[in-house]
Protein backbone atom coordinates (compact mmCIF):
# COMPACT_ATOMS: atom_id res chain seq x y z
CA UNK A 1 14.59 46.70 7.45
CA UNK A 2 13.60 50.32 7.79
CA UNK A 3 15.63 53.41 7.82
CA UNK A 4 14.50 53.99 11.54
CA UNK A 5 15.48 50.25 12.91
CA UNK A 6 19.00 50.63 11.54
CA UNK A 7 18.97 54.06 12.86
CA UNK A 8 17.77 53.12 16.28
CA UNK A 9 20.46 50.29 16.02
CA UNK A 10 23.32 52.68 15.76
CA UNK A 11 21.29 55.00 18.51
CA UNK A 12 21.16 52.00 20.60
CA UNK A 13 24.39 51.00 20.69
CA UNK A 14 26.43 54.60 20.81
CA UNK A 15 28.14 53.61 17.12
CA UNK A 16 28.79 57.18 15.51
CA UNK A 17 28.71 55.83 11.86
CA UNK A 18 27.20 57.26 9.11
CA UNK A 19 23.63 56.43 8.34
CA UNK A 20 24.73 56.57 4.71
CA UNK A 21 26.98 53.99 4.87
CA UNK A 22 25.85 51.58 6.54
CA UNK A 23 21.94 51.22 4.74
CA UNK A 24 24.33 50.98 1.34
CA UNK A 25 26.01 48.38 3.15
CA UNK A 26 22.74 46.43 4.12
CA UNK A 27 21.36 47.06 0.80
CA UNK A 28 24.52 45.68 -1.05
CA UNK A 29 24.50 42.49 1.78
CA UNK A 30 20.75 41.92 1.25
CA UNK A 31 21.45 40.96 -2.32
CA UNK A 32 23.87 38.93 -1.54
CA UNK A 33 22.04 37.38 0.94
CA UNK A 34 19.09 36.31 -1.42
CA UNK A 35 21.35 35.46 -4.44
CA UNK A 36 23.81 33.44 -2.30
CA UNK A 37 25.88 32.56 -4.85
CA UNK A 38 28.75 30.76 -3.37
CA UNK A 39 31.41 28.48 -5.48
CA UNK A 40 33.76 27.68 -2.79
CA UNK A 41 31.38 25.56 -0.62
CA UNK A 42 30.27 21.75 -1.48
CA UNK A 43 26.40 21.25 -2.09
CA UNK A 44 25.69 19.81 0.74
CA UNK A 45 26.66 21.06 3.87
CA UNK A 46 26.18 18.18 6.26
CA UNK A 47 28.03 15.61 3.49
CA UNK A 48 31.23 17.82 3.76
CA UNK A 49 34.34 18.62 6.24
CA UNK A 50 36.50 21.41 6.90
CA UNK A 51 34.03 24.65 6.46
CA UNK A 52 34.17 25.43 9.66
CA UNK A 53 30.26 25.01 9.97
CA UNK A 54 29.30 24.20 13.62
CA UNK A 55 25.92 24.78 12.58
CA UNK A 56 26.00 21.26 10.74
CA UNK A 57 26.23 19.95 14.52
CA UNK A 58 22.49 21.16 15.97
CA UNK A 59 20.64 21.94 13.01
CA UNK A 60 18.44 19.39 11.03
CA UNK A 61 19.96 18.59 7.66
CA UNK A 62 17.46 19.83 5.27
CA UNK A 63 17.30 21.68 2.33
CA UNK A 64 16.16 24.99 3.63
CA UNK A 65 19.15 25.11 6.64
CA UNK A 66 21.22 24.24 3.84
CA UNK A 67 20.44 27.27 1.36
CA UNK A 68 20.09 29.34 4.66
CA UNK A 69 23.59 28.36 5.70
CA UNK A 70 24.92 29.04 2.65
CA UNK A 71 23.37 32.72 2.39
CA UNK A 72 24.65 33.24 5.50
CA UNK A 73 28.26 32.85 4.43
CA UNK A 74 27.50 34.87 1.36
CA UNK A 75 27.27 37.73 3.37
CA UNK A 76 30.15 37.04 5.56
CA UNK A 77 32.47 36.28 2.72
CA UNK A 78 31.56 39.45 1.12
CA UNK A 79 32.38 41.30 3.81
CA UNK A 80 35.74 39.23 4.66
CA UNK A 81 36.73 40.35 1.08
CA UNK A 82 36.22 43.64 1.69
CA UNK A 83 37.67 43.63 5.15
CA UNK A 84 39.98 40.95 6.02
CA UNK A 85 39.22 38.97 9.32
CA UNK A 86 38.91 36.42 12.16
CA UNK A 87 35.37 35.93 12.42
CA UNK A 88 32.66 33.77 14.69
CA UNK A 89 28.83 33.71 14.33
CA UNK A 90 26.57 32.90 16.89
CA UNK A 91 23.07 32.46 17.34
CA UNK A 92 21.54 32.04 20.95
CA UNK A 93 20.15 28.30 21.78
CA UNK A 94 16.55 27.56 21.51
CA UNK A 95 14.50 29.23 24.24
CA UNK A 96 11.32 27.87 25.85
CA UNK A 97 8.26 29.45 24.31
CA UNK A 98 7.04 32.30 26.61
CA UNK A 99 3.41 32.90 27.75
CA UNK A 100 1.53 35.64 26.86
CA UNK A 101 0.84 36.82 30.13
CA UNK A 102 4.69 35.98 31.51
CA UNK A 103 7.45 38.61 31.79
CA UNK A 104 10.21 39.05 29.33
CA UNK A 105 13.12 36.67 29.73
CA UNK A 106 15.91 38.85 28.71
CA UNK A 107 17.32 38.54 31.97
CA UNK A 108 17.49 34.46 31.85
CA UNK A 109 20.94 33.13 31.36
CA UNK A 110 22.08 32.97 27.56
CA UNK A 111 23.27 30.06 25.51
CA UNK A 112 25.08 30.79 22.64
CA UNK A 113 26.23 28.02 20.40
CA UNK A 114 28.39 28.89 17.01
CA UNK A 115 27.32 28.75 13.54
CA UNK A 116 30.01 29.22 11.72
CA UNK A 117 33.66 31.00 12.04
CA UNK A 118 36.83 30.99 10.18
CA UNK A 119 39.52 29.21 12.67
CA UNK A 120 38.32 31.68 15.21
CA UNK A 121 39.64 29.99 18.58
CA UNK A 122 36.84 30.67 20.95
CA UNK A 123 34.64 27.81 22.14
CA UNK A 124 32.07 26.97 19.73
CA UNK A 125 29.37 26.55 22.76
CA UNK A 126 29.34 30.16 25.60
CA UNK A 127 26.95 29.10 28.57
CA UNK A 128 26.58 31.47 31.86
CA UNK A 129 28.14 29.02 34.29
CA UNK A 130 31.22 28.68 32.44
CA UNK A 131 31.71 31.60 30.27
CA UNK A 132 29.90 34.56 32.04
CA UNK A 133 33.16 36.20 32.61
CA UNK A 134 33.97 36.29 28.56
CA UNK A 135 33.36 39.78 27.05
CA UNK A 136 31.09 37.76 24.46
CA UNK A 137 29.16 35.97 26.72
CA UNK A 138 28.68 39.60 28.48
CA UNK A 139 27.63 41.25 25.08
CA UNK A 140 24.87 38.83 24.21
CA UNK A 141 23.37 38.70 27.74
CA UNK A 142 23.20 42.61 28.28
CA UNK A 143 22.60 43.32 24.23
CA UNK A 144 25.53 45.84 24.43
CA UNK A 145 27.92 45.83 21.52
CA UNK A 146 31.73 46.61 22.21
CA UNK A 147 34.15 48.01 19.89
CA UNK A 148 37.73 47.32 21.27
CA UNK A 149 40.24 48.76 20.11
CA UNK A 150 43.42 48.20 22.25
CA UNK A 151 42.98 44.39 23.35
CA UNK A 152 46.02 45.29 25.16
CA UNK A 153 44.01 48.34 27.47
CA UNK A 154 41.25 46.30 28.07
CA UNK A 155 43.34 43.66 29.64
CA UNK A 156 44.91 46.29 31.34
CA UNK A 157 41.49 47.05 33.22
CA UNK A 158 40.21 43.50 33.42
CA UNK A 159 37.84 44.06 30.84
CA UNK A 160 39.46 41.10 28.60
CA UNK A 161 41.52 38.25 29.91
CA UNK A 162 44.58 37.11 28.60
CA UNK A 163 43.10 34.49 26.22
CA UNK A 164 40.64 36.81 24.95
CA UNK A 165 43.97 39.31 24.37
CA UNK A 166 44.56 36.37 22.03
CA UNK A 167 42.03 36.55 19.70
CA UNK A 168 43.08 39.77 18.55
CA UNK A 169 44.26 43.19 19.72
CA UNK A 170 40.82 44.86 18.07
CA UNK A 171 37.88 43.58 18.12
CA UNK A 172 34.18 44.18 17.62
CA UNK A 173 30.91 42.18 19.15
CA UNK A 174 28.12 42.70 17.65
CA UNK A 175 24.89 41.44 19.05
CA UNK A 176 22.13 40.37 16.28
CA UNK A 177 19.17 41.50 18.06
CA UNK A 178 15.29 41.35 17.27
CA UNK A 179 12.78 44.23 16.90
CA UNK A 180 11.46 43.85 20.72
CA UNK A 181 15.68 44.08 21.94
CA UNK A 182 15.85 40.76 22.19
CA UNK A 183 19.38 38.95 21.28
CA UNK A 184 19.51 36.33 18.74
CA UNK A 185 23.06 36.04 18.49
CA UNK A 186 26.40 37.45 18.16
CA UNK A 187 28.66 38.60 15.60
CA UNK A 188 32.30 38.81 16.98
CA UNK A 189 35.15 40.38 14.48
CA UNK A 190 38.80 40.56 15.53
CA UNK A 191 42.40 41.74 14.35
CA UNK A 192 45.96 40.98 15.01
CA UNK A 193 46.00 45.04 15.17
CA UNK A 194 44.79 47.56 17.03
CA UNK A 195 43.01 50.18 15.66
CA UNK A 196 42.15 47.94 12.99
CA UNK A 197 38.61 48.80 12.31
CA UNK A 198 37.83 52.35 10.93
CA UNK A 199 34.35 53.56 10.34
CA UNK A 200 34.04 52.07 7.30
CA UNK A 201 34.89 48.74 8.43
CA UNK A 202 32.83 49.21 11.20
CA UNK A 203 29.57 50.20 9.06
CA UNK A 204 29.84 47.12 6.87
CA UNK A 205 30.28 44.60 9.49
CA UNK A 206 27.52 46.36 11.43
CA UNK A 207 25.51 45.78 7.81
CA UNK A 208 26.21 42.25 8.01
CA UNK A 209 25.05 41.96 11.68
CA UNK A 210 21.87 43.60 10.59
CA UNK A 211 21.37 41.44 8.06
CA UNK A 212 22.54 37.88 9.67
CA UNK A 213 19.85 39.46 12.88
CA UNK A 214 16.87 39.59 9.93
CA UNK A 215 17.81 36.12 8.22
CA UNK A 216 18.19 34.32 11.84
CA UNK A 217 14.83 35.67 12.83
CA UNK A 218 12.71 34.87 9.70
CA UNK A 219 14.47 31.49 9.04
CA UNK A 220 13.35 30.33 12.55
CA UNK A 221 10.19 29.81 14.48
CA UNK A 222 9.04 32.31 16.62
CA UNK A 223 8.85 29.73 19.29
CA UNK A 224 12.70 29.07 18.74
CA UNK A 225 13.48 32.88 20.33
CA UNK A 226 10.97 32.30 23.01
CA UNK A 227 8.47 34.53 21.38
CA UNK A 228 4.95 33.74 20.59
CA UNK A 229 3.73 33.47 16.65
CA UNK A 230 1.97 36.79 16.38
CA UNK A 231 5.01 38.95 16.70
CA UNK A 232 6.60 37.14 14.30
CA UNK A 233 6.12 39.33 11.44
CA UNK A 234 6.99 42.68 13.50
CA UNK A 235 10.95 42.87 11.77
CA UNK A 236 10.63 45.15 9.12
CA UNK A 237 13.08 43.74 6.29
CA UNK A 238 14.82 44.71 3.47
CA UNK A 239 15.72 41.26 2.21
């Protein structure tokens, strides 16, 4: 992933972090990403309880979602270690393929079912008709990230409901978009406290959302995001 993609990220989404930071970040989470070297997980995903995998549920056990799923909580363990807390991953249901000569689908309702999380207490499945009104069903349909940093203002201006409050009095979404703006998931962070998440924080989880965003959209068909085969190689990668 260039320079100028995690730039335009950070452009994109109004985060005042430094540049700096955040590609050392990405850098450091790349590695970890391709070395996934996790001890506290069993061998076999699908064979195992209690790792709070979701993924397990809709993916195919093989042995590439297996390594994948494991890389992926490389990278979120990494971070967790550095900066303690409740976390959910998402990644946007499988989309009908879209024609070349069609319009973007950006706009269509989005499905967003959980990969993995660490006793994070939202539902593991966000649809439109049921969960439109949820601040991370709202961040993954428009692409807009949200740092919040008083749960307790937001509820005060209907911005989070009272269950939402819950999850923790900051928070962060992160959406895990592609190169064309397209959302592939979500990456939702939260604290007991508020003003929980300095810049630093901030910069490392955005790291890990860039790098979750490039491992979802390699490890899966084009056809998965609704996208046709010959912009599948348009993500510019560091991993």
């Amino acid at each position: 992933m260039s320079q100028a993609y995690i730039q335009d990220y950070l452009h994109t989404q109004g985060l005042k972090l430094s540049l700096e930071e955040v590609q050392i970040a990405y850098a450091t989470l790349g590695a970890v990403f391709n070395l996934a070297e996790v001890k506290d997980l069993p061998e076999n995903l699908w064979q195992a309880q209690g790792h709070y995998f979701d993924a397990t549920a809709f993916l195919s056990e093989s042995a590439e979602n297996n390594a994948f799923l494991r890389a992926v909580y490389a990278v979120l363990d990494t971070t967790l270690h550095r900066f303690p807390a409740k976390v959910a991953l998402y990644m946007t249901a499988e989309r009908q393929a879209v024609e070349p000569d069609a319009e973007a689908t950006a706009s269509e309702p989005v499905q967003l079912q959980r990969l993995w999380h660490n006793q994070f207490t939202l539902p593991a499945s966000l649809n439109h008709e049921q969960h439109s009104h949820l601040l991370a069903h709202r961040a993954a349909q428009t692409g807009w990230a949200y740092v919040v940093e008083d749960a307790q203002h937001w509820l005060r201006i209907q911005e989070l409901t009272e269950d939402e409050c819950r999850l923790g009095f900051s928070q962060l979404l992160l959406p895990l978009c592609a190169p064309s703006g397209a959302v592939l998931g979500l990456l939702y962070v939260s604290s007991p406290e508020a003003h929980a998440f300095d810049a630093s924080a901030q910069a490392w989880w955005v790291a890990a959302c860039l790098t979750l965003a490039d491992a979802l959209y390699h490890h899966f068909p084009a056809s998965w995001w609704g996208q046709q085969d010959e912009n599948y190689d348009d993500l510019p990668t560091g991993n």
